[in-house]
PDB file of N, CA and C in Angstrom:
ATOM      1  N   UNK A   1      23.496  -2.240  10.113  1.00  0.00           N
ATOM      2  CA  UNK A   1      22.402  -3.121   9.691  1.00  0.00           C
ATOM      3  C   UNK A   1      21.500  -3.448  10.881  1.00  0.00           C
ATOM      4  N   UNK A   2      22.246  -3.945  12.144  1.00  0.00           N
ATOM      5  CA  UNK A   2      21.410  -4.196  12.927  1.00  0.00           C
ATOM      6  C   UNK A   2      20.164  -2.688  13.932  1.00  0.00           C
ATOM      7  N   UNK A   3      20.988  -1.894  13.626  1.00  0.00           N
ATOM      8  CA  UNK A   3      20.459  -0.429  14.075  1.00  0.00           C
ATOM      9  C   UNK A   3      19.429   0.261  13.447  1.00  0.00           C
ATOM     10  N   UNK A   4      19.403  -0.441  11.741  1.00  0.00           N
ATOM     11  CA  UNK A   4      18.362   0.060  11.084  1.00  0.00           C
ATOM     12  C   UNK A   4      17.526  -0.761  11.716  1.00  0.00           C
ATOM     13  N   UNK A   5      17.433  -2.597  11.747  1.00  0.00           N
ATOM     14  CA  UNK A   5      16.683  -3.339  11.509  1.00  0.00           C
ATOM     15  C   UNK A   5      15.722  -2.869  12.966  1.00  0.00           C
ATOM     16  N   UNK A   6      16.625  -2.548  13.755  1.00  0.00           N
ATOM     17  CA  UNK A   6      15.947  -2.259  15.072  1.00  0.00           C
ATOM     18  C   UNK A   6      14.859  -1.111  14.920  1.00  0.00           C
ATOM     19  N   UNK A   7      15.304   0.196  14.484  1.00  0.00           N
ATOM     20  CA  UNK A   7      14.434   1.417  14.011  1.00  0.00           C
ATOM     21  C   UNK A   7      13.490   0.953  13.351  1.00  0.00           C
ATOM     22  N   UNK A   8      13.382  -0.117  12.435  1.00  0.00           N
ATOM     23  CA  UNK A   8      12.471  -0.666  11.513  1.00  0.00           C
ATOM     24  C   UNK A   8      11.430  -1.250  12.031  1.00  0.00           C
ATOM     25  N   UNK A   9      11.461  -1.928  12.941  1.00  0.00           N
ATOM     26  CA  UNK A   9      10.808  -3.198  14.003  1.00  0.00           C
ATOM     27  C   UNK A   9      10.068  -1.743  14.766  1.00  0.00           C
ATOM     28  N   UNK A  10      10.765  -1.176  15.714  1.00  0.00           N
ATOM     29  CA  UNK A  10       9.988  -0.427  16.577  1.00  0.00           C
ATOM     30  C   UNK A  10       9.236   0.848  15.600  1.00  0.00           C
ATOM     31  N   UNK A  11       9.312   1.371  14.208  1.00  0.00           N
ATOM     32  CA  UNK A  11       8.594   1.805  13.847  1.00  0.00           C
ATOM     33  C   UNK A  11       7.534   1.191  12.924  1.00  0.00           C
ATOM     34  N   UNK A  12       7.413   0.171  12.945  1.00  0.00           N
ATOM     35  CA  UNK A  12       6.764  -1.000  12.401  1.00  0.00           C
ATOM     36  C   UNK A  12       5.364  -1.009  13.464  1.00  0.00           C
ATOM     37  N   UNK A  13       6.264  -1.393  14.739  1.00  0.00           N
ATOM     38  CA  UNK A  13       5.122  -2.034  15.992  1.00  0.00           C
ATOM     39  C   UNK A  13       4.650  -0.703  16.061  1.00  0.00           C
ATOM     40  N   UNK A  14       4.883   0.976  16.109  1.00  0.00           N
ATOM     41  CA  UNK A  14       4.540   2.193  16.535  1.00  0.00           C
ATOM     42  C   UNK A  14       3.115   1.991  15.312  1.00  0.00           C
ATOM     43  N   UNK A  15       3.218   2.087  14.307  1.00  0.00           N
ATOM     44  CA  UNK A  15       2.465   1.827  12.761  1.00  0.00           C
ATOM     45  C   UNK A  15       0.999   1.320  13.211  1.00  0.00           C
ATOM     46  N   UNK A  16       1.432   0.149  13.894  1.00  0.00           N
ATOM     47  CA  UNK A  16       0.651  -0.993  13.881  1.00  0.00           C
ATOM     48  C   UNK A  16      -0.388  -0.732  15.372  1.00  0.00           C
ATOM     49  N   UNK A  17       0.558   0.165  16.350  1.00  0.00           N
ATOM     50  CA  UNK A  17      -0.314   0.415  17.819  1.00  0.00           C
ATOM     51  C   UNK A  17      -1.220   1.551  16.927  1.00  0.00           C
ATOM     52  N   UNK A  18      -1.158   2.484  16.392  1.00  0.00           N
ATOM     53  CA  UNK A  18      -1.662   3.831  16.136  1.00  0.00           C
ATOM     54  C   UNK A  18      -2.708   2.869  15.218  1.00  0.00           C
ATOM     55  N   UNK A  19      -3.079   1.555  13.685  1.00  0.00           N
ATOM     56  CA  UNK A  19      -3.675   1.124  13.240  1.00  0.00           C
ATOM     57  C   UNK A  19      -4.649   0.498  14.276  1.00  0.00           C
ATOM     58  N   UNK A  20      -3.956  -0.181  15.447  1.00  0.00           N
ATOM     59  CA  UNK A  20      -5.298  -0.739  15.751  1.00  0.00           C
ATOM     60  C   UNK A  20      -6.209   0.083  16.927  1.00  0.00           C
ATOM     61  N   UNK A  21      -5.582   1.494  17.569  1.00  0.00           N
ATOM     62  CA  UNK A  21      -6.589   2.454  17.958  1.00  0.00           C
ATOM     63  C   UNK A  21      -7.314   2.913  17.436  1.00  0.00           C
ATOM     64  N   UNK A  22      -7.096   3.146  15.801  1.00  0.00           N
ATOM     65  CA  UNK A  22      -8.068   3.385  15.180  1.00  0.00           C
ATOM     66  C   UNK A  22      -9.730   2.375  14.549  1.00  0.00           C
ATOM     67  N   UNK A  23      -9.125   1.627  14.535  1.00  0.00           N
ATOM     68  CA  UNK A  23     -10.057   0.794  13.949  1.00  0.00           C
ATOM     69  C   UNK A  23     -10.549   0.024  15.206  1.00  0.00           C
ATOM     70  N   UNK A  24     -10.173   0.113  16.535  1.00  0.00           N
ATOM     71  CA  UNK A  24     -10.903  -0.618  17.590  1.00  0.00           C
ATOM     72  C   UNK A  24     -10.937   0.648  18.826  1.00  0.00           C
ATOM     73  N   UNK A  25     -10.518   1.524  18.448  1.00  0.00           N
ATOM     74  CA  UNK A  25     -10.939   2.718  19.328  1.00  0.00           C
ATOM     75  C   UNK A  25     -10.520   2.482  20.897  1.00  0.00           C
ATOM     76  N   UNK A  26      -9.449   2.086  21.110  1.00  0.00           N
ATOM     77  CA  UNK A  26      -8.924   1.986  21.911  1.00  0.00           C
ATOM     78  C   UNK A  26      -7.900   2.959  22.212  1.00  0.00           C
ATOM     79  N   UNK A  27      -8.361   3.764  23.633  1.00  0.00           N
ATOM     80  CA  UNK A  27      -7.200   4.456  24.260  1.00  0.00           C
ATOM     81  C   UNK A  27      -6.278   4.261  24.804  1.00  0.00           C
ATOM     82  N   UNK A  28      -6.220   3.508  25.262  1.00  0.00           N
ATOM     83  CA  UNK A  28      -4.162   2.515  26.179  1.00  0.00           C
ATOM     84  C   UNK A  28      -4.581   1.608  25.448  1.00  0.00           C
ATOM     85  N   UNK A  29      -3.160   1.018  25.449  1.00  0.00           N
ATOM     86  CA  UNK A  29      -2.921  -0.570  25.049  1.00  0.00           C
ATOM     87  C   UNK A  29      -1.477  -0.550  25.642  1.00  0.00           C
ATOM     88  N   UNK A  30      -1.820  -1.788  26.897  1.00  0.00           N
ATOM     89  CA  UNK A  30      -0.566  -2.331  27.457  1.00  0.00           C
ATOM     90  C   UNK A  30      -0.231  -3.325  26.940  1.00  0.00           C
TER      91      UNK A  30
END
């Protein structure tokens, strides 16, 4: 449970970096 929840979270935040390069066109984000 906790191993999914983890995979879930970091492919969640991965989702969410790739959404907001797109829509603010940003190349890095630290």
């Amino acid at each position: 449970m906790t191993i999914y929840f983890i995979n879930w979270v970091a492919y969640y935040e991965l989702k969410m970096i790739q959404y907001l390069k797109k829509k603010y066109k940003i190349k890095n984000i630290t």
